[in-house]
Protein backbone atom coordinates (compact mmCIF):
# COMPACT_ATOMS: atom_id res chain seq x y z
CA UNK A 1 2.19 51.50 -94.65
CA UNK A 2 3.78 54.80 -93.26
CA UNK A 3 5.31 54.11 -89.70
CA UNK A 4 3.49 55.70 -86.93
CA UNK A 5 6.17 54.82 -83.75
CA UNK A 6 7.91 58.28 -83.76
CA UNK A 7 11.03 56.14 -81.65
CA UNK A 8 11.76 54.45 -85.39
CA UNK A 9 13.97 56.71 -86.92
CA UNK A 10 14.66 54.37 -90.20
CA UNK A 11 11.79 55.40 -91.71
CA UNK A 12 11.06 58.85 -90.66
CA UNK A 13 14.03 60.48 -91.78
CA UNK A 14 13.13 60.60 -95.47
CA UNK A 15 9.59 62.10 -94.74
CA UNK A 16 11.09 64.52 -92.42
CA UNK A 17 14.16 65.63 -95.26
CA UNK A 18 10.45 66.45 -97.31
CA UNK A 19 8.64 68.35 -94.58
CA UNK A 20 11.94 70.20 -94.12
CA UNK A 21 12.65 71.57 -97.44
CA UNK A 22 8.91 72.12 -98.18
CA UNK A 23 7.34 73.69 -95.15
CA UNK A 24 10.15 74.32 -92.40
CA UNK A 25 12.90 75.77 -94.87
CA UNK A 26 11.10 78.35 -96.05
CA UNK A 27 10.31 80.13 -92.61
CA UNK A 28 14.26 80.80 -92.94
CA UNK A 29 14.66 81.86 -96.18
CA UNK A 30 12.11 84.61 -95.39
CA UNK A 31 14.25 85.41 -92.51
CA UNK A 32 17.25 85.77 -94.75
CA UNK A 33 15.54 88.02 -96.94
CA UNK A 34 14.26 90.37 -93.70
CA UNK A 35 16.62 90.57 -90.77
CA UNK A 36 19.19 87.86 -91.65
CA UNK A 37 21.05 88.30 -94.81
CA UNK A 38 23.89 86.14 -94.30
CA UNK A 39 22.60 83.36 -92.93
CA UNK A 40 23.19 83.96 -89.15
CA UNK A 41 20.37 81.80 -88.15
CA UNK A 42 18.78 80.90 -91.53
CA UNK A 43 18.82 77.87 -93.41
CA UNK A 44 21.96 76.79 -92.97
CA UNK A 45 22.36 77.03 -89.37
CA UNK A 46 18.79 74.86 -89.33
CA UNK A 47 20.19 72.65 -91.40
CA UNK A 48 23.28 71.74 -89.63
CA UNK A 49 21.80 72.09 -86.46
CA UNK A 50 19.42 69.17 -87.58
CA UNK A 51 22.27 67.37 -88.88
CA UNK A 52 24.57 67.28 -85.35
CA UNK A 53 20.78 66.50 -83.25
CA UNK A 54 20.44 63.37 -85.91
CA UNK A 55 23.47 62.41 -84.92
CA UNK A 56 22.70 62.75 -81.36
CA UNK A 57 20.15 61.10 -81.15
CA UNK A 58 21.28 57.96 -83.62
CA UNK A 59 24.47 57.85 -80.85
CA UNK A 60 21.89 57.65 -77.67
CA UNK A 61 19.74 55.28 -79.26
CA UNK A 62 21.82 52.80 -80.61
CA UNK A 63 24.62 52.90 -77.90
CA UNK A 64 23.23 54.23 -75.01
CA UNK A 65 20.53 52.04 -75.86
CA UNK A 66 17.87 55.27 -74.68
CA UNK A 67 14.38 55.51 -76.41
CA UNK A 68 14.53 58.84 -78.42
CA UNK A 69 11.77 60.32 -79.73
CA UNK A 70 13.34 61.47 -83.45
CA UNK A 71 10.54 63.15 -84.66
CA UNK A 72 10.28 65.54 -81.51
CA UNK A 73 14.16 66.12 -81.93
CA UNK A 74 13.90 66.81 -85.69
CA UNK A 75 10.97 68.80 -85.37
CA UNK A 76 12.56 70.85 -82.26
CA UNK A 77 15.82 71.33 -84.15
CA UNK A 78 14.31 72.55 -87.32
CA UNK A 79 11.77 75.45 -85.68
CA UNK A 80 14.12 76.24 -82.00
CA UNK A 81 14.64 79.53 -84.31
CA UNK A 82 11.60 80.20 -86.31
CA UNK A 83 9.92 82.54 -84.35
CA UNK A 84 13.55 85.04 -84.41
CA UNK A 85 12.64 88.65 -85.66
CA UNK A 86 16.61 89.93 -85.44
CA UNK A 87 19.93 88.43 -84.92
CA UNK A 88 21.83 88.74 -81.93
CA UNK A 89 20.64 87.33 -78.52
CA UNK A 90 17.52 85.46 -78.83
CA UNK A 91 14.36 87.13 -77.45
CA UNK A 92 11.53 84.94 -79.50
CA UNK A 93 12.40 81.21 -77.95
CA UNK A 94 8.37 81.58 -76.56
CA UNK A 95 7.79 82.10 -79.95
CA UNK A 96 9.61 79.72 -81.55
CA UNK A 97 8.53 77.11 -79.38
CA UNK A 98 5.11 77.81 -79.98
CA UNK A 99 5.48 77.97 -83.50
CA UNK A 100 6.77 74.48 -82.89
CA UNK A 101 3.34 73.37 -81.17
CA UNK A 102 1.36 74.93 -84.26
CA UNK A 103 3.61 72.88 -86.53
CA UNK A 104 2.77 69.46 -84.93
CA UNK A 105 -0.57 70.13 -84.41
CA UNK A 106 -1.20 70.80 -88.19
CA UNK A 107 1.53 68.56 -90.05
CA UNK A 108 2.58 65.44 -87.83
CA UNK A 109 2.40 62.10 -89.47
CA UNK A 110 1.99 60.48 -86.37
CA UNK A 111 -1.03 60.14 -83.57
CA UNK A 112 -1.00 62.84 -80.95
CA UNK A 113 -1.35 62.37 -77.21
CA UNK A 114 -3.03 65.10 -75.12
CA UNK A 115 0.20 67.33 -74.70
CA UNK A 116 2.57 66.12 -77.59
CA UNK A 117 2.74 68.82 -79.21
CA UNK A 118 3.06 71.02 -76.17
CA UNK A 119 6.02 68.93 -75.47
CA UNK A 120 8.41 68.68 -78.87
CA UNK A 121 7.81 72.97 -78.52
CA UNK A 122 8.91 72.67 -75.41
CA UNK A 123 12.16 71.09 -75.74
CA UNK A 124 13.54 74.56 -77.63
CA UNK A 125 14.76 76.61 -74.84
CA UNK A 126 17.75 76.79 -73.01
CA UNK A 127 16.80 75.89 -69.66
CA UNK A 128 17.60 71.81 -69.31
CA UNK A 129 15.61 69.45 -67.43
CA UNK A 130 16.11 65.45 -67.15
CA UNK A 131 15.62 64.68 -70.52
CA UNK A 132 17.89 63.78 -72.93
CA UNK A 133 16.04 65.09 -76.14
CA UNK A 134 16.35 68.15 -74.52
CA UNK A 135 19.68 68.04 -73.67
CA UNK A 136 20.23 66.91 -78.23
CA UNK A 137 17.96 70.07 -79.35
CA UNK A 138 20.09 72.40 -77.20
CA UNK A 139 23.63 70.58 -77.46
CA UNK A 140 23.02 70.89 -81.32
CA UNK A 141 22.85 74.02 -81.18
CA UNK A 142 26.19 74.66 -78.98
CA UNK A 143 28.09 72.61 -81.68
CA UNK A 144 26.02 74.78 -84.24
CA UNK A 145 27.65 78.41 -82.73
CA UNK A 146 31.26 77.26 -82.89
CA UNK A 147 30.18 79.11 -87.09
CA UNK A 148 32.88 81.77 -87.76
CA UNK A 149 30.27 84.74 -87.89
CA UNK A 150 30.17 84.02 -84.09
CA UNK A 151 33.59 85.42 -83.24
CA UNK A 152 34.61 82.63 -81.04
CA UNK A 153 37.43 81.83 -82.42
CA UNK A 154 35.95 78.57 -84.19
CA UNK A 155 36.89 75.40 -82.48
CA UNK A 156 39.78 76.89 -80.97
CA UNK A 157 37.54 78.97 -79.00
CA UNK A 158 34.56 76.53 -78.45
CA UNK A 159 33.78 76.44 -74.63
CA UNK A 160 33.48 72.91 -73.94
CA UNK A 161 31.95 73.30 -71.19
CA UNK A 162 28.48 74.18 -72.27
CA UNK A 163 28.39 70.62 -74.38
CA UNK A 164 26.38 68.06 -72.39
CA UNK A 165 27.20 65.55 -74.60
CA UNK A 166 29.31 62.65 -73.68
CA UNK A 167 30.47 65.24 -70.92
CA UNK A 168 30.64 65.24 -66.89
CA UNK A 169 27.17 66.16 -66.79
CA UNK A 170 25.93 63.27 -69.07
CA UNK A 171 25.75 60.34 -66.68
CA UNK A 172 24.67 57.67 -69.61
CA UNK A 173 27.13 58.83 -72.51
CA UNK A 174 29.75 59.59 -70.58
CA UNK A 175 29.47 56.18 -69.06
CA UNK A 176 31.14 53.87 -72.56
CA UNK A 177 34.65 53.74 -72.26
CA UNK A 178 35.00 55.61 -75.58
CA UNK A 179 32.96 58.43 -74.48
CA UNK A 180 35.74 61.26 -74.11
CA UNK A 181 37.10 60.15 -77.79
CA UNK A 182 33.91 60.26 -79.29
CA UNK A 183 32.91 63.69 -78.12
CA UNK A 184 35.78 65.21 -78.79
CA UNK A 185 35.57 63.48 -82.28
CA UNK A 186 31.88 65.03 -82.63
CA UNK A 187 33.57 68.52 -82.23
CA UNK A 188 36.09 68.51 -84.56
CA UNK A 189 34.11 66.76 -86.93
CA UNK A 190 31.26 69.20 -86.80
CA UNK A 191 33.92 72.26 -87.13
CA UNK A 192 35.07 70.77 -90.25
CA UNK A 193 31.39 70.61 -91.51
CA UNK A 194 31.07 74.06 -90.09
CA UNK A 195 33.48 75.40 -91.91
CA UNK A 196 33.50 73.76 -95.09
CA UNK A 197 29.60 74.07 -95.73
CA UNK A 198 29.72 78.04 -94.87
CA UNK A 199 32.29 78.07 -98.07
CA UNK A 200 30.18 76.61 -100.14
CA UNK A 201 26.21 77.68 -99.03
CA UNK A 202 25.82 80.25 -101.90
CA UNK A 203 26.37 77.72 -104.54
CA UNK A 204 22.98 75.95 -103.32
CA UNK A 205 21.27 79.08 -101.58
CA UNK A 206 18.18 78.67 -105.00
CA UNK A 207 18.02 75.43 -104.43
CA UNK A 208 14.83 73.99 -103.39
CA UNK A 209 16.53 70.68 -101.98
CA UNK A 210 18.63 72.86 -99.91
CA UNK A 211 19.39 69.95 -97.25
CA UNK A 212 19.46 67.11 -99.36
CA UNK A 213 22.25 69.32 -101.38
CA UNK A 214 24.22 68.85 -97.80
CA UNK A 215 23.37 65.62 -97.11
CA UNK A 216 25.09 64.62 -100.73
CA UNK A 217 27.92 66.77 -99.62
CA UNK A 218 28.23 64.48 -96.73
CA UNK A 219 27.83 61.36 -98.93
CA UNK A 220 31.27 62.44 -101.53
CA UNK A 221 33.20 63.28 -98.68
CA UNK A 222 32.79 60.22 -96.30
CA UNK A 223 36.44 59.69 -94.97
CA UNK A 224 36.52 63.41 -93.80
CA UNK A 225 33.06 63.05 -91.82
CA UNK A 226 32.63 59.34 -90.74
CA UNK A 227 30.27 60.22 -87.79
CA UNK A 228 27.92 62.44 -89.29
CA UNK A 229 28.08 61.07 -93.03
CA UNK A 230 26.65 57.73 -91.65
CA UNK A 231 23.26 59.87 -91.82
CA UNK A 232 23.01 59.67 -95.48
């Protein structure tokens, strides 16, 4: 019997891989063959984006003991760029976020509330509020821009500061003894991932299992990514 508690991220993740490659995916590939040749904000970006919010949100959930709504943070993470006509500074967030209501309304698994859907498109944006699947959609995407097409230098040029994560402005994370280790861990874990899966995107670019061709990435290299390869 499929599980219908969106807070049970065990077995959601495997129907969500599906719904990614098959119906999210592809929104991104047509980007890449309009406005976005080199992947600025296509697939892979989504991808790893969705890979750092899993993360996230596993971390909160199991040690911050906070009830996360996965599916809303999946969901979120995989469309907070769908609605992007051009690269650059991002104009469309409106209408990525209410491409994200249109996508829950016609493809969640789960029983809607009034408002649900209103609210997973509403945690893409930039503007935080009190709640900490907000703070994973947008912190995910932070980690995300440290990508060398953005200039910044890579990790060496990552500003910290804008990471709520485990950070001065994250009252529960930063809270575990462990916290400053573990975020800074998070960063230079997710610049090696950064880096190493930009070398290597065109070899899967056809493929039509485009994340679970990173996610086996992640399960051969283990020792170099022991946060984020406990995913697979």
């Amino acid at each position: 019997m499929m599980d219908t508690n969106p807070v049970n991220f065990a077995t959601g993740w495997p129907a969500f891989i599906t719904d990614l490659q098959e119906k999210i995916l592809p929104i991104y590939e047509e980007h890449e063959k309009t406005f976005d040749p080199f992947g600025v904000h296509g697939r892979i970006h989504i991808c790893r984006s969705v890979i750092f919010a899993e993360w996230m949100a596993r971390f909160y959930n199991a040690r911050a003991s906070i009830d996360i709504d996965f599916y809303a943070v999946r969901v979120a993470s995989a469309m907070h760029d769908s609605g992007r006509r051009a690269n650059g500074v991002d104009l469309w967030e409106s209408e990525s976020a209410s491409k994200c209501v249109r996508y829950v309304e016609n493809h969640s698994p789960y029983p809607q509330n009034a408002g649900y859907p209103d609210y997973v498109g509403g945690l893409i944006g930039k503007q935080p509020e009190n709640d900490t699947c907000k703070w994973i959609v947008r912190d995910a995407d932070v980690l995300e821009i440290m990508r060398p097409c953005c200039g910044r230098g890579g990790v060496d040029g990552f500003r910290r500061k804008f990471l709520y994560f485990a950070g001065e402005r994250d009252p529960v994370a930063a809270a575990l003894p462990d916290a400053e280790v573990i975020r800074e861990e998070l960063i230079q874990e997710a610049w090696r991932w950064i880096s190493e899966t930009e070398r290597i995107k065109l070899s899967f670019s056809n493929s039509a299992t485009f994340f679970e061709c990173l996610l086996d990435k992640l399960g051969q290299e283990k020792p170099r990514y022991p946060m984020l390869s406990s995913l697979v």
